[in-house]
C-alpha atoms as a PDB file:
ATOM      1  CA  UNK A   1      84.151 -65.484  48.284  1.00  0.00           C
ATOM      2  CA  UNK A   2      83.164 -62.205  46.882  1.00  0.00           C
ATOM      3  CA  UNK A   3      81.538 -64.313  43.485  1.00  0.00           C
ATOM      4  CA  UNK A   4      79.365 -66.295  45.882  1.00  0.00           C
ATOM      5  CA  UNK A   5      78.444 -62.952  47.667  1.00  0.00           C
ATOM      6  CA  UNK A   6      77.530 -61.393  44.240  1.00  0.00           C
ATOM      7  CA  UNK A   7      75.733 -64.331  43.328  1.00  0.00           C
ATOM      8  CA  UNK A   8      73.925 -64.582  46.333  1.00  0.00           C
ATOM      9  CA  UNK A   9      73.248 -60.904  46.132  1.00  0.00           C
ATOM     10  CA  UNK A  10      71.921 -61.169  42.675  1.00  0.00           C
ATOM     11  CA  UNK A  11      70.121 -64.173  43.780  1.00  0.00           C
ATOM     12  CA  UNK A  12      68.311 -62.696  46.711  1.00  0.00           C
ATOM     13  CA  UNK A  13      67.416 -59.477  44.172  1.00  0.00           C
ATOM     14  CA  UNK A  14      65.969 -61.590  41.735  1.00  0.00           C
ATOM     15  CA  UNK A  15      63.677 -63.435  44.761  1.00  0.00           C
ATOM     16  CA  UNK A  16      62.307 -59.612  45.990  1.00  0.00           C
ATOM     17  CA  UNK A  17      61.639 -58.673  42.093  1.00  0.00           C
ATOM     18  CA  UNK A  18      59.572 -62.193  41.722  1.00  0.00           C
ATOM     19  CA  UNK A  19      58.108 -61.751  44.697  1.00  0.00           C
ATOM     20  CA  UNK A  20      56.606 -58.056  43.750  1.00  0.00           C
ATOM     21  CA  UNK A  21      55.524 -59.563  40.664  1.00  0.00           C
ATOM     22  CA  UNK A  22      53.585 -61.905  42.036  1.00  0.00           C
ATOM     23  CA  UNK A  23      51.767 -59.980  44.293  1.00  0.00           C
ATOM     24  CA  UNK A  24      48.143 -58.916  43.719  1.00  0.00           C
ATOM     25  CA  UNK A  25      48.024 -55.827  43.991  1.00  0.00           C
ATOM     26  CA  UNK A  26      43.726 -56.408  44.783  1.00  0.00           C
ATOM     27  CA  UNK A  27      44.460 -58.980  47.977  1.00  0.00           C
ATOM     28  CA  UNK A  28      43.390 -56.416  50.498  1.00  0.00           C
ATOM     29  CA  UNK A  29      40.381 -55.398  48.405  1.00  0.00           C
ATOM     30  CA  UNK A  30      39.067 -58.860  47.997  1.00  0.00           C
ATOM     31  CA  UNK A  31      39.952 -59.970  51.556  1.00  0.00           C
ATOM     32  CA  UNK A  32      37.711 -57.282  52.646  1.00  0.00           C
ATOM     33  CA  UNK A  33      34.948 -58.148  50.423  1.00  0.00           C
ATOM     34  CA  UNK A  34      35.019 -61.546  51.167  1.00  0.00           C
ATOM     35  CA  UNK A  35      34.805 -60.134  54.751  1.00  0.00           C
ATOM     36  CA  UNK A  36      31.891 -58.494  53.782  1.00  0.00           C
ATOM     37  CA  UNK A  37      30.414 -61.262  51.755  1.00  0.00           C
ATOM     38  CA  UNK A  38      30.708 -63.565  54.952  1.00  0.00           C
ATOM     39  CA  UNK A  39      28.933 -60.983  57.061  1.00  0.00           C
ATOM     40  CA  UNK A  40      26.303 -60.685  54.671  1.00  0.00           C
ATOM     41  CA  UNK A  41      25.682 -64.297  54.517  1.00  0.00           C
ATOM     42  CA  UNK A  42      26.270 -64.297  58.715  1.00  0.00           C
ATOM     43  CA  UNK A  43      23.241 -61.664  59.037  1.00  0.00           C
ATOM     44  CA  UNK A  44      21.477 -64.590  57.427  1.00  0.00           C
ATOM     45  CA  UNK A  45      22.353 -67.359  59.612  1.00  0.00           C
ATOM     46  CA  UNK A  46      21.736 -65.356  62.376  1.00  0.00           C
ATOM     47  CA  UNK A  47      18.677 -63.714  61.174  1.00  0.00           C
ATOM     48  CA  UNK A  48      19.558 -60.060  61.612  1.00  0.00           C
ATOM     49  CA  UNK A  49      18.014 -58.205  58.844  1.00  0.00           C
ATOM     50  CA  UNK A  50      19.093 -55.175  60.412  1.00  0.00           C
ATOM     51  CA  UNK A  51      22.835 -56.497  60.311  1.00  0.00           C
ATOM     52  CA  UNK A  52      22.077 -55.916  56.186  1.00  0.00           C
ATOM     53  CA  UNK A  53      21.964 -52.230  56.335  1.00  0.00           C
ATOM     54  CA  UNK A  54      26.332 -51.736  57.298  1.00  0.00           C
ATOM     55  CA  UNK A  55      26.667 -53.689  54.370  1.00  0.00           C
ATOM     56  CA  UNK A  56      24.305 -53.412  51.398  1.00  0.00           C
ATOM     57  CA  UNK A  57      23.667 -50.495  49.874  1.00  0.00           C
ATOM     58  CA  UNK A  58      20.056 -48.739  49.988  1.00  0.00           C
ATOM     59  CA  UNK A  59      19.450 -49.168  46.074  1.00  0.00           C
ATOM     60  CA  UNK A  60      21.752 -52.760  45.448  1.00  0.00           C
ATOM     61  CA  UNK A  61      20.375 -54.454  41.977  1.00  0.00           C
ATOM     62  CA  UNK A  62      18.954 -57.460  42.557  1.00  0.00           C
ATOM     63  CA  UNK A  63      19.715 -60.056  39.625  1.00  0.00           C
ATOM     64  CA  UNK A  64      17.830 -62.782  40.411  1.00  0.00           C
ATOM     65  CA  UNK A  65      14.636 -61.822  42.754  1.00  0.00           C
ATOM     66  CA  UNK A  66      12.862 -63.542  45.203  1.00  0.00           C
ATOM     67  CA  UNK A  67       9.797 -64.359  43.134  1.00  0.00           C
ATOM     68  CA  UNK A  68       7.129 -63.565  46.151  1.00  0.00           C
ATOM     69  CA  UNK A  69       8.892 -60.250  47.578  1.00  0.00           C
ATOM     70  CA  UNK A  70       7.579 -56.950  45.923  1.00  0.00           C
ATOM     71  CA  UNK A  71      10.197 -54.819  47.252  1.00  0.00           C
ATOM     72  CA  UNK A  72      13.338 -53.570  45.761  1.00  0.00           C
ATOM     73  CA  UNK A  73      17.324 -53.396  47.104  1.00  0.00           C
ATOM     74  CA  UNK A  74      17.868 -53.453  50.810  1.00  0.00           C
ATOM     75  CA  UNK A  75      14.270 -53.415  51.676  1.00  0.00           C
ATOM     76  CA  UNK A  76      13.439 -56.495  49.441  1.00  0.00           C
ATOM     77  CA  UNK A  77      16.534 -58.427  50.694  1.00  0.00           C
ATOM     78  CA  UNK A  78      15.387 -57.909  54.003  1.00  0.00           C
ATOM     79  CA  UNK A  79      11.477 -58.994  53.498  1.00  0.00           C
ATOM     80  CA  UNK A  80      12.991 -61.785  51.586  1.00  0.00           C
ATOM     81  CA  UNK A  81      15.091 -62.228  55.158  1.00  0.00           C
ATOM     82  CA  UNK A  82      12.228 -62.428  57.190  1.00  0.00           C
ATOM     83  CA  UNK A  83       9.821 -64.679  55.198  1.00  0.00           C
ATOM     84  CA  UNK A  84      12.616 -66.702  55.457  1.00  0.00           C
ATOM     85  CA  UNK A  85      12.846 -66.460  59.100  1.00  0.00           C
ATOM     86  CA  UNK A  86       9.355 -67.153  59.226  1.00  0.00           C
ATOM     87  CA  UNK A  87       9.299 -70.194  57.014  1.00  0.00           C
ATOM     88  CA  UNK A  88      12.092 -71.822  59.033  1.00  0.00           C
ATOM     89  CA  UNK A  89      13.021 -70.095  62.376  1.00  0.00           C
ATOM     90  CA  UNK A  90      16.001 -72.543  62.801  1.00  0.00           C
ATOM     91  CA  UNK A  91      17.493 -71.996  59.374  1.00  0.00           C
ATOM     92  CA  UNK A  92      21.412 -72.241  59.557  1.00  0.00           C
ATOM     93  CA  UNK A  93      23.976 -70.636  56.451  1.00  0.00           C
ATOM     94  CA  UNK A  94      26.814 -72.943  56.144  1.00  0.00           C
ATOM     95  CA  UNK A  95      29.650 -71.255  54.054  1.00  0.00           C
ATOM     96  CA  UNK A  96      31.510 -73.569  51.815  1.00  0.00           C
ATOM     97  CA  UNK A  97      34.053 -71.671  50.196  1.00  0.00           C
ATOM     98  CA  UNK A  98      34.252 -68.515  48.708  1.00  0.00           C
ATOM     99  CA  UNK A  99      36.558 -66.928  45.880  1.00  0.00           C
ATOM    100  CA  UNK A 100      37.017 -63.136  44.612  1.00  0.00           C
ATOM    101  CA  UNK A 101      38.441 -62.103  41.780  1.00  0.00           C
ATOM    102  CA  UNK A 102      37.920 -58.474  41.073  1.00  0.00           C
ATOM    103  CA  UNK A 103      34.766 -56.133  42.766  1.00  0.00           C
ATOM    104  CA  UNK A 104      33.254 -59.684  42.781  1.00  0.00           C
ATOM    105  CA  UNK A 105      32.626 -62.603  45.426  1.00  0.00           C
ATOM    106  CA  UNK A 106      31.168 -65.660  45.171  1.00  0.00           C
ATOM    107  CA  UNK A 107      29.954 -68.136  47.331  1.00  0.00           C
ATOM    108  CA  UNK A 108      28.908 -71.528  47.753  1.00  0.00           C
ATOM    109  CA  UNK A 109      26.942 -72.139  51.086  1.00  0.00           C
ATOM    110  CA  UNK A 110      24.411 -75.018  52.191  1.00  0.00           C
ATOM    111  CA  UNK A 111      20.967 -73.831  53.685  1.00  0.00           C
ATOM    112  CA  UNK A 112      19.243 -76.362  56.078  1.00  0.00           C
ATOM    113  CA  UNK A 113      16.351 -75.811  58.607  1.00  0.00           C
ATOM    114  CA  UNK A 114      12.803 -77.149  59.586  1.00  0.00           C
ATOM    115  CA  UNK A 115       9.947 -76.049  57.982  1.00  0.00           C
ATOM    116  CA  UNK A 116       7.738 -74.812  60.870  1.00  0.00           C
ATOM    117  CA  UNK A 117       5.764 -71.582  59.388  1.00  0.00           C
ATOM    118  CA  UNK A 118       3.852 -71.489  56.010  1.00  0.00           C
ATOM    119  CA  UNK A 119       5.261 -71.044  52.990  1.00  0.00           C
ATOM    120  CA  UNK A 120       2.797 -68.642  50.259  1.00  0.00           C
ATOM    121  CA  UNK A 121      -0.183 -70.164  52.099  1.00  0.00           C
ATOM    122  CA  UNK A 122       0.930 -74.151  51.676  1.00  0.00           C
ATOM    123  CA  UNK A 123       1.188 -75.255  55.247  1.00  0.00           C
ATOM    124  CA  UNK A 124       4.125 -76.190  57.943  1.00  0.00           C
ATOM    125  CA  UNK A 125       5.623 -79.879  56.982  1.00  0.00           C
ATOM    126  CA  UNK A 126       7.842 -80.061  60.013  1.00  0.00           C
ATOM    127  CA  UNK A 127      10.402 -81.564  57.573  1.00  0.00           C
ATOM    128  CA  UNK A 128      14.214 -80.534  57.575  1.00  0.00           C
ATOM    129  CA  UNK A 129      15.983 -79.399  54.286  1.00  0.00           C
ATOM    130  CA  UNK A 130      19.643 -79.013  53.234  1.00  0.00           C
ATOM    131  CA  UNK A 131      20.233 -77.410  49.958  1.00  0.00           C
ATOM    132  CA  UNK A 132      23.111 -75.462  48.604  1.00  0.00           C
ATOM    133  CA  UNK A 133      23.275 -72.361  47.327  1.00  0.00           C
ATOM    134  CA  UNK A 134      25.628 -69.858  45.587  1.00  0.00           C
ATOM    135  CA  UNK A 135      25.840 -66.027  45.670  1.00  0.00           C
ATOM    136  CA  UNK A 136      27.885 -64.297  43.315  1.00  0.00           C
ATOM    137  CA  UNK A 137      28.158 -60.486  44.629  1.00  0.00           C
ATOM    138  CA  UNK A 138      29.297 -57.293  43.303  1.00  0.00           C
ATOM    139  CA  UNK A 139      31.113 -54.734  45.702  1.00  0.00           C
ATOM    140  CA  UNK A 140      32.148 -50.947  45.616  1.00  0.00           C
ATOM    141  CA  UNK A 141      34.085 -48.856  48.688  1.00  0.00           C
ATOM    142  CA  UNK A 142      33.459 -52.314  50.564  1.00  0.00           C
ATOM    143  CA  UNK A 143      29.583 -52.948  50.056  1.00  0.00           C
ATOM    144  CA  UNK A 144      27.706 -54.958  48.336  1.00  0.00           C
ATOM    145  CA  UNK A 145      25.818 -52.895  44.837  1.00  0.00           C
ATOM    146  CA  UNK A 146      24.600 -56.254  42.825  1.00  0.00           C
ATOM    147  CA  UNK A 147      23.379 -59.691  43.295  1.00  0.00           C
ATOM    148  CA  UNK A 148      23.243 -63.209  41.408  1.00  0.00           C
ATOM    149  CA  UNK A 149      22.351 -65.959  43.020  1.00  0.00           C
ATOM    150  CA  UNK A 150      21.167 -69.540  42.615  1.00  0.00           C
ATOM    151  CA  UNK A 151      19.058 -71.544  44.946  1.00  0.00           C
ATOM    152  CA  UNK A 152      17.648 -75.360  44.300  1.00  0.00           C
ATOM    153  CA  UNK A 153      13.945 -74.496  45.241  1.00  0.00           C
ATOM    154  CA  UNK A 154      12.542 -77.110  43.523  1.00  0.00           C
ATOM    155  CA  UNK A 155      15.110 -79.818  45.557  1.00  0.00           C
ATOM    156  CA  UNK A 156      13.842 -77.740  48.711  1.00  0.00           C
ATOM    157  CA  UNK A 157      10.719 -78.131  48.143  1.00  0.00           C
ATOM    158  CA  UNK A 158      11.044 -81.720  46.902  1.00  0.00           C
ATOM    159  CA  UNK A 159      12.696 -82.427  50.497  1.00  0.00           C
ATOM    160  CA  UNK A 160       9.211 -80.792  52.480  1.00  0.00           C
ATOM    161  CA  UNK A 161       7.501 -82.988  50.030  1.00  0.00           C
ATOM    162  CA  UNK A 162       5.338 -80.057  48.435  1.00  0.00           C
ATOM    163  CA  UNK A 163       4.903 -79.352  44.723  1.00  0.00           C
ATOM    164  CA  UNK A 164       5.870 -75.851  43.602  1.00  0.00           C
ATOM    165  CA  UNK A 165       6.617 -74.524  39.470  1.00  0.00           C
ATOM    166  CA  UNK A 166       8.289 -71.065  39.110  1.00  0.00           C
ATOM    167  CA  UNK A 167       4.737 -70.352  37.339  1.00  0.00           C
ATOM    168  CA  UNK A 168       3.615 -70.317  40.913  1.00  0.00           C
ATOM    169  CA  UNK A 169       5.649 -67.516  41.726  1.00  0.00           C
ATOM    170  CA  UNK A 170       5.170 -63.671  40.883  1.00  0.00           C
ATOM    171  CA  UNK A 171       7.082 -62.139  37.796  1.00  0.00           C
ATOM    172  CA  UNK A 172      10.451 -61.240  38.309  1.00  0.00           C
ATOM    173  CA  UNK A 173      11.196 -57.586  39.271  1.00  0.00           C
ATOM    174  CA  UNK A 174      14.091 -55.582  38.556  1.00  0.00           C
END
Protein backbone atom coordinates (compact mmCIF):
# COMPACT_ATOMS: atom_id res chain seq x y z
CA UNK A 1 0.00 0.00 0.00
CA UNK A 2 2.46 2.56 1.03
CA UNK A 3 4.59 1.79 -2.64
CA UNK A 4 1.41 2.60 -4.54
CA UNK A 5 0.98 5.76 -2.29
CA UNK A 6 4.64 6.78 -3.07
CA UNK A 7 4.15 6.08 -6.53
CA UNK A 8 1.12 7.84 -6.82
CA UNK A 9 2.67 10.65 -4.89
CA UNK A 10 5.60 10.81 -7.17
CA UNK A 11 3.24 10.45 -9.96
CA UNK A 12 0.95 13.30 -9.13
CA UNK A 13 4.44 15.54 -8.48
CA UNK A 14 5.71 14.81 -11.70
CA UNK A 15 1.99 15.92 -13.36
CA UNK A 16 2.21 19.61 -11.29
CA UNK A 17 6.08 19.97 -12.48
CA UNK A 18 4.85 19.20 -16.31
CA UNK A 19 2.15 21.13 -15.93
CA UNK A 20 4.30 24.43 -14.80
CA UNK A 21 6.43 23.69 -17.60
CA UNK A 22 4.08 23.91 -19.95
CA UNK A 23 2.58 26.92 -19.07
CA UNK A 24 3.15 30.19 -20.95
CA UNK A 25 4.09 32.30 -18.88
CA UNK A 26 2.71 35.29 -21.82
CA UNK A 27 -1.14 33.71 -21.92
CA UNK A 28 -2.56 36.62 -20.03
CA UNK A 29 -0.54 39.12 -22.07
CA UNK A 30 -1.65 37.81 -25.38
CA UNK A 31 -5.25 37.12 -24.28
CA UNK A 32 -5.43 40.71 -23.58
CA UNK A 33 -4.00 41.80 -26.76
CA UNK A 34 -6.00 39.72 -28.71
CA UNK A 35 -8.75 41.46 -26.65
CA UNK A 36 -7.52 44.50 -27.82
CA UNK A 37 -6.88 43.45 -31.34
CA UNK A 38 -10.68 42.36 -31.55
CA UNK A 39 -11.78 45.74 -30.26
CA UNK A 40 -9.74 47.44 -32.64
CA UNK A 41 -11.06 45.57 -35.50
CA UNK A 42 -14.85 45.92 -33.63
CA UNK A 43 -14.42 49.92 -33.76
CA UNK A 44 -14.26 49.07 -37.44
CA UNK A 45 -17.25 47.06 -37.93
CA UNK A 46 -19.06 49.32 -36.03
CA UNK A 47 -17.63 52.43 -37.37
CA UNK A 48 -16.52 54.18 -34.21
CA UNK A 49 -13.42 56.00 -34.97
CA UNK A 50 -13.57 57.42 -31.69
CA UNK A 51 -13.62 53.77 -30.14
CA UNK A 52 -9.69 53.92 -31.72
CA UNK A 53 -8.41 56.39 -29.29
CA UNK A 54 -8.66 53.62 -25.74
CA UNK A 55 -6.71 51.57 -27.85
CA UNK A 56 -4.11 52.95 -30.28
CA UNK A 57 -1.65 55.00 -29.29
CA UNK A 58 -1.43 58.83 -30.46
CA UNK A 59 1.93 58.27 -32.53
CA UNK A 60 1.34 54.14 -33.62
CA UNK A 61 3.72 53.43 -36.88
CA UNK A 62 1.88 52.68 -39.61
CA UNK A 63 3.64 49.90 -41.87
CA UNK A 64 1.67 49.72 -44.65
CA UNK A 65 -0.42 53.16 -45.28
CA UNK A 66 -3.51 53.85 -46.73
CA UNK A 67 -2.24 55.22 -50.02
CA UNK A 68 -4.96 58.29 -50.18
CA UNK A 69 -4.80 59.36 -46.32
CA UNK A 70 -2.13 62.13 -45.57
CA UNK A 71 -2.26 61.79 -41.96
CA UNK A 72 -0.10 59.96 -39.59
CA UNK A 73 -0.87 57.35 -36.38
CA UNK A 74 -4.23 57.61 -34.75
CA UNK A 75 -5.37 60.49 -36.79
CA UNK A 76 -4.60 58.72 -40.17
CA UNK A 77 -6.19 55.41 -38.97
CA UNK A 78 -9.13 57.23 -38.21
CA UNK A 79 -9.48 59.36 -41.69
CA UNK A 80 -8.66 56.08 -43.22
CA UNK A 81 -11.90 54.91 -40.87
CA UNK A 82 -14.12 57.30 -42.17
CA UNK A 83 -13.41 57.28 -45.96
CA UNK A 84 -14.16 53.96 -45.37
CA UNK A 85 -17.38 54.63 -43.77
CA UNK A 86 -18.11 56.82 -46.48
CA UNK A 87 -17.27 54.50 -49.32
CA UNK A 88 -19.47 51.76 -47.85
CA UNK A 89 -21.77 52.80 -44.91
CA UNK A 90 -22.82 49.10 -44.43
CA UNK A 91 -19.32 47.68 -44.29
CA UNK A 92 -19.19 44.64 -41.81
CA UNK A 93 -15.47 43.16 -40.15
CA UNK A 94 -15.80 39.51 -39.93
CA UNK A 95 -12.95 38.08 -37.68
CA UNK A 96 -11.61 34.79 -38.78
CA UNK A 97 -9.14 33.79 -36.42
CA UNK A 98 -6.53 35.38 -34.72
CA UNK A 99 -3.09 34.13 -33.14
CA UNK A 100 -0.41 35.97 -30.77
CA UNK A 101 2.73 35.03 -30.14
CA UNK A 102 4.73 37.60 -28.32
CA UNK A 103 3.78 41.77 -28.25
CA UNK A 104 2.23 40.63 -31.60
CA UNK A 105 -1.38 39.74 -33.02
CA UNK A 106 -2.48 38.83 -36.10
CA UNK A 107 -5.54 38.56 -37.78
CA UNK A 108 -7.35 37.26 -40.57
CA UNK A 109 -10.84 38.97 -41.10
CA UNK A 110 -13.22 39.23 -44.29
CA UNK A 111 -14.47 42.84 -45.24
CA UNK A 112 -17.82 42.97 -47.21
CA UNK A 113 -20.21 45.95 -47.85
CA UNK A 114 -21.98 47.93 -50.73
CA UNK A 115 -20.36 50.46 -52.45
CA UNK A 116 -22.75 53.45 -52.06
CA UNK A 117 -20.33 56.70 -51.74
CA UNK A 118 -17.39 57.55 -54.13
CA UNK A 119 -14.31 56.21 -53.97
CA UNK A 120 -11.12 59.06 -54.96
CA UNK A 121 -13.70 60.66 -57.28
CA UNK A 122 -14.75 57.21 -59.35
CA UNK A 123 -18.42 56.99 -58.65
CA UNK A 124 -20.96 54.71 -56.39
CA UNK A 125 -21.37 51.05 -58.19
CA UNK A 126 -23.99 49.86 -55.78
CA UNK A 127 -22.09 46.53 -55.96
CA UNK A 128 -21.31 44.34 -52.76
CA UNK A 129 -17.68 43.12 -52.01
CA UNK A 130 -16.20 40.44 -49.71
CA UNK A 131 -12.52 40.40 -49.42
CA UNK A 132 -10.24 39.24 -46.70
CA UNK A 133 -7.85 40.85 -44.99
CA UNK A 134 -5.05 40.36 -42.39
CA UNK A 135 -3.61 42.66 -39.67
CA UNK A 136 -0.58 41.80 -38.01
CA UNK A 137 -0.28 44.27 -34.83
CA UNK A 138 2.29 45.21 -32.43
CA UNK A 139 1.27 45.94 -28.68
CA UNK A 140 2.92 47.57 -25.52
CA UNK A 141 1.11 48.04 -21.77
CA UNK A 142 -2.01 46.66 -23.81
CA UNK A 143 -2.18 49.05 -26.97
CA UNK A 144 -1.57 48.84 -30.15
CA UNK A 145 2.25 50.90 -31.25
CA UNK A 146 2.67 49.29 -35.00
CA UNK A 147 0.78 48.09 -37.92
CA UNK A 148 1.13 45.59 -41.01
CA UNK A 149 -1.51 44.81 -42.86
CA UNK A 150 -2.64 43.33 -46.16
CA UNK A 151 -5.77 44.07 -48.06
CA UNK A 152 -6.80 42.56 -51.75
CA UNK A 153 -7.69 46.05 -53.28
CA UNK A 154 -7.27 45.11 -56.55
CA UNK A 155 -9.93 41.85 -55.94
CA UNK A 156 -12.14 44.72 -54.28
CA UNK A 157 -12.08 46.69 -56.80
CA UNK A 158 -12.31 43.92 -59.41
CA UNK A 159 -15.71 42.92 -57.52
CA UNK A 160 -17.24 46.94 -58.03
CA UNK A 161 -16.02 46.35 -61.48
CA UNK A 162 -13.63 49.53 -61.52
CA UNK A 163 -10.00 49.60 -62.65
CA UNK A 164 -7.52 50.90 -60.08
CA UNK A 165 -3.14 50.41 -60.17
CA UNK A 166 -1.31 51.30 -56.89
CA UNK A 167 0.24 54.07 -59.38
CA UNK A 168 -3.13 55.61 -58.84
CA UNK A 169 -2.59 56.03 -55.35
CA UNK A 170 -0.37 58.68 -53.41
CA UNK A 171 3.25 57.65 -52.22
CA UNK A 172 3.46 55.81 -49.22
CA UNK A 173 4.07 57.77 -45.96
CA UNK A 174 5.79 56.75 -42.98
Amino acid sequence: MKTRLVAYTLFSAMLAISACQTTDPDAAVKAKNKETMQAILGAFGNHTPDALDALIVADYIEHTPDPWVKSKGLAGLKESLQASIAMMPDFKVKINYMIAEGDIVMAHYTWSGTNTGSVEGMPATGKAVSVDGVDVARFKDGKGVEHWGYFDMGKMMDQLGMTWSPSQAAPAQN
